[in-house]
C-alpha atoms as a PDB file:
ATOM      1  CA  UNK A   1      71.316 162.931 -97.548  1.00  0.00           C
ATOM      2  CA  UNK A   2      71.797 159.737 -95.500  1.00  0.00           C
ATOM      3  CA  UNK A   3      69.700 156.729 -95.961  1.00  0.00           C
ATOM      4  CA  UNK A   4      68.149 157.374 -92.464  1.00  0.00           C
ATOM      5  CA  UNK A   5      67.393 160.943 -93.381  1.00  0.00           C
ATOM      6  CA  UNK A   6      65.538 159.412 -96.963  1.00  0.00           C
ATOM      7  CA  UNK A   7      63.611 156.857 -94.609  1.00  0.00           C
ATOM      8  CA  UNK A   8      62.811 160.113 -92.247  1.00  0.00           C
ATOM      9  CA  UNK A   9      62.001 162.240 -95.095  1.00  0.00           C
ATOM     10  CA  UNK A  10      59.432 159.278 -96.438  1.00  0.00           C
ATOM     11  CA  UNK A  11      57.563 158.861 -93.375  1.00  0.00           C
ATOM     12  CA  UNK A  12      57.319 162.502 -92.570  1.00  0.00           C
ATOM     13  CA  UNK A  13      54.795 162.505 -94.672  1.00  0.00           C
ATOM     14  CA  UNK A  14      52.732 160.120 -92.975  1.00  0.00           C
ATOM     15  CA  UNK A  15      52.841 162.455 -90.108  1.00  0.00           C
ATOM     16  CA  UNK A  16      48.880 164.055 -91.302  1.00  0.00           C
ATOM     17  CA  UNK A  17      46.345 161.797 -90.124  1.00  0.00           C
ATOM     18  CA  UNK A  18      44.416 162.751 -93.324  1.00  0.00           C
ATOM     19  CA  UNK A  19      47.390 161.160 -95.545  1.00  0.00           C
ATOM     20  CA  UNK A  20      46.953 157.727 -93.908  1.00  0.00           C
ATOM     21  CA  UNK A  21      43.277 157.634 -94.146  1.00  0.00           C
ATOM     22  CA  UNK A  22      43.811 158.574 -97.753  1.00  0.00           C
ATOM     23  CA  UNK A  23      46.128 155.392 -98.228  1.00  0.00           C
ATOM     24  CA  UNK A  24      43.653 153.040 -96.352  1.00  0.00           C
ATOM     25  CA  UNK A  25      40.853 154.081 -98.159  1.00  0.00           C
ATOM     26  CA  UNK A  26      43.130 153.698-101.464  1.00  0.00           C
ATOM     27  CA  UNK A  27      44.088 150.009-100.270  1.00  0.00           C
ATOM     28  CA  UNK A  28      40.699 149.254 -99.999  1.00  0.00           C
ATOM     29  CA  UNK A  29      39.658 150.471-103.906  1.00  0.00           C
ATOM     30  CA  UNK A  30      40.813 152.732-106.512  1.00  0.00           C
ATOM     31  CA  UNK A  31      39.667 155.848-105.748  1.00  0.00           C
ATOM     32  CA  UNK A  32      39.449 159.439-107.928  1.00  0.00           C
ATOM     33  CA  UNK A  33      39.989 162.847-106.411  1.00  0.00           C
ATOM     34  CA  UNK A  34      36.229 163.732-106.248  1.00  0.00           C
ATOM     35  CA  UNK A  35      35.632 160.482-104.465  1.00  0.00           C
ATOM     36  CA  UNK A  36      38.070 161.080-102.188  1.00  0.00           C
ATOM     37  CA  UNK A  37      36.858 164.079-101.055  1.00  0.00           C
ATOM     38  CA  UNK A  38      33.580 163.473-100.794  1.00  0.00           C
ATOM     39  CA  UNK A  39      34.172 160.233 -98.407  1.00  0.00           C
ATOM     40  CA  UNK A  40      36.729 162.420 -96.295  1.00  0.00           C
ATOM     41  CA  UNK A  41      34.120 165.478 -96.420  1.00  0.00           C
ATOM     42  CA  UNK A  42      37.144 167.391 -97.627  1.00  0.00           C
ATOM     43  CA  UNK A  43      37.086 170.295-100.430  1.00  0.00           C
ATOM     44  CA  UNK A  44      38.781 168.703-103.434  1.00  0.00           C
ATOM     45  CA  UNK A  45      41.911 171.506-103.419  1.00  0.00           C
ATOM     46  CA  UNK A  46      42.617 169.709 -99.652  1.00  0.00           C
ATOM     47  CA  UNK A  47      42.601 165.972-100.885  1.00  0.00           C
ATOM     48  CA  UNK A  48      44.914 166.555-103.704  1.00  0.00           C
ATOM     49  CA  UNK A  49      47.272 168.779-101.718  1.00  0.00           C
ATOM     50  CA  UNK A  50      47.715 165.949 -99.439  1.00  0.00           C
ATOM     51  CA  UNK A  51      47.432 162.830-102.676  1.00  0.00           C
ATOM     52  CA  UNK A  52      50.344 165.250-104.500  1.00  0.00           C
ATOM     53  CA  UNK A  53      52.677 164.663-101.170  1.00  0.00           C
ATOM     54  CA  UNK A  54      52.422 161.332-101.244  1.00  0.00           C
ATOM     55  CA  UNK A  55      52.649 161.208-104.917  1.00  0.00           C
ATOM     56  CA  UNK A  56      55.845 163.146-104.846  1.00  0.00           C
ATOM     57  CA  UNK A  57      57.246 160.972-101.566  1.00  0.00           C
ATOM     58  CA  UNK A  58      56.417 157.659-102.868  1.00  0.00           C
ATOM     59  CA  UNK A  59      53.008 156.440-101.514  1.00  0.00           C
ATOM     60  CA  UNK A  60      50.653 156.508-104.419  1.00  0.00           C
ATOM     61  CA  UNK A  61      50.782 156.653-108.038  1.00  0.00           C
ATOM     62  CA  UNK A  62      49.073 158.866-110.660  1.00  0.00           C
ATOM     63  CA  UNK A  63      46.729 156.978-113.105  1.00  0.00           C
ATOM     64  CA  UNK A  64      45.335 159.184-115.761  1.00  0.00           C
ATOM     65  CA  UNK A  65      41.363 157.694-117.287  1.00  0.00           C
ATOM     66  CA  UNK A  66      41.432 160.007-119.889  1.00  0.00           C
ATOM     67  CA  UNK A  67      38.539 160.735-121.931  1.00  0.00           C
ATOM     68  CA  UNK A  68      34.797 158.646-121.206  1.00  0.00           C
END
């Protein structure tokens, strides 16, 4: 894969709407799944479809809580 192809590849999944709201809202504060999809008005199985995509490209990073 060229370099341009990686770069393509990256930003092709910025290509959902939904993914770039998800980063602005996560820009703005640290947000869980839950959160997420209630301020979207998304079902929770939609939100971390589209946070595991830009996990897996790059964009965001998982942060386990763990137990309260």
């Amino acid at each position: 894969m060229s370099r341009h192809e990686g770069l393509y590849q990256h930003l092709h999944t910025l290509a959902e709407p939904i993914r770039v709201r998800i980063l602005l809202l996560l820009s703005k504060a640290e947000l869980g799944v839950g959160e997420l999809a209630r301020v979207t008005q998304l079902p929770q199985s939609t939100v971390s479809r589209h946070l595991k995509a830009l996990r897996l490209d790059g964009w965001v990073s998982r942060r386990s809580e763990g137990t309260s």
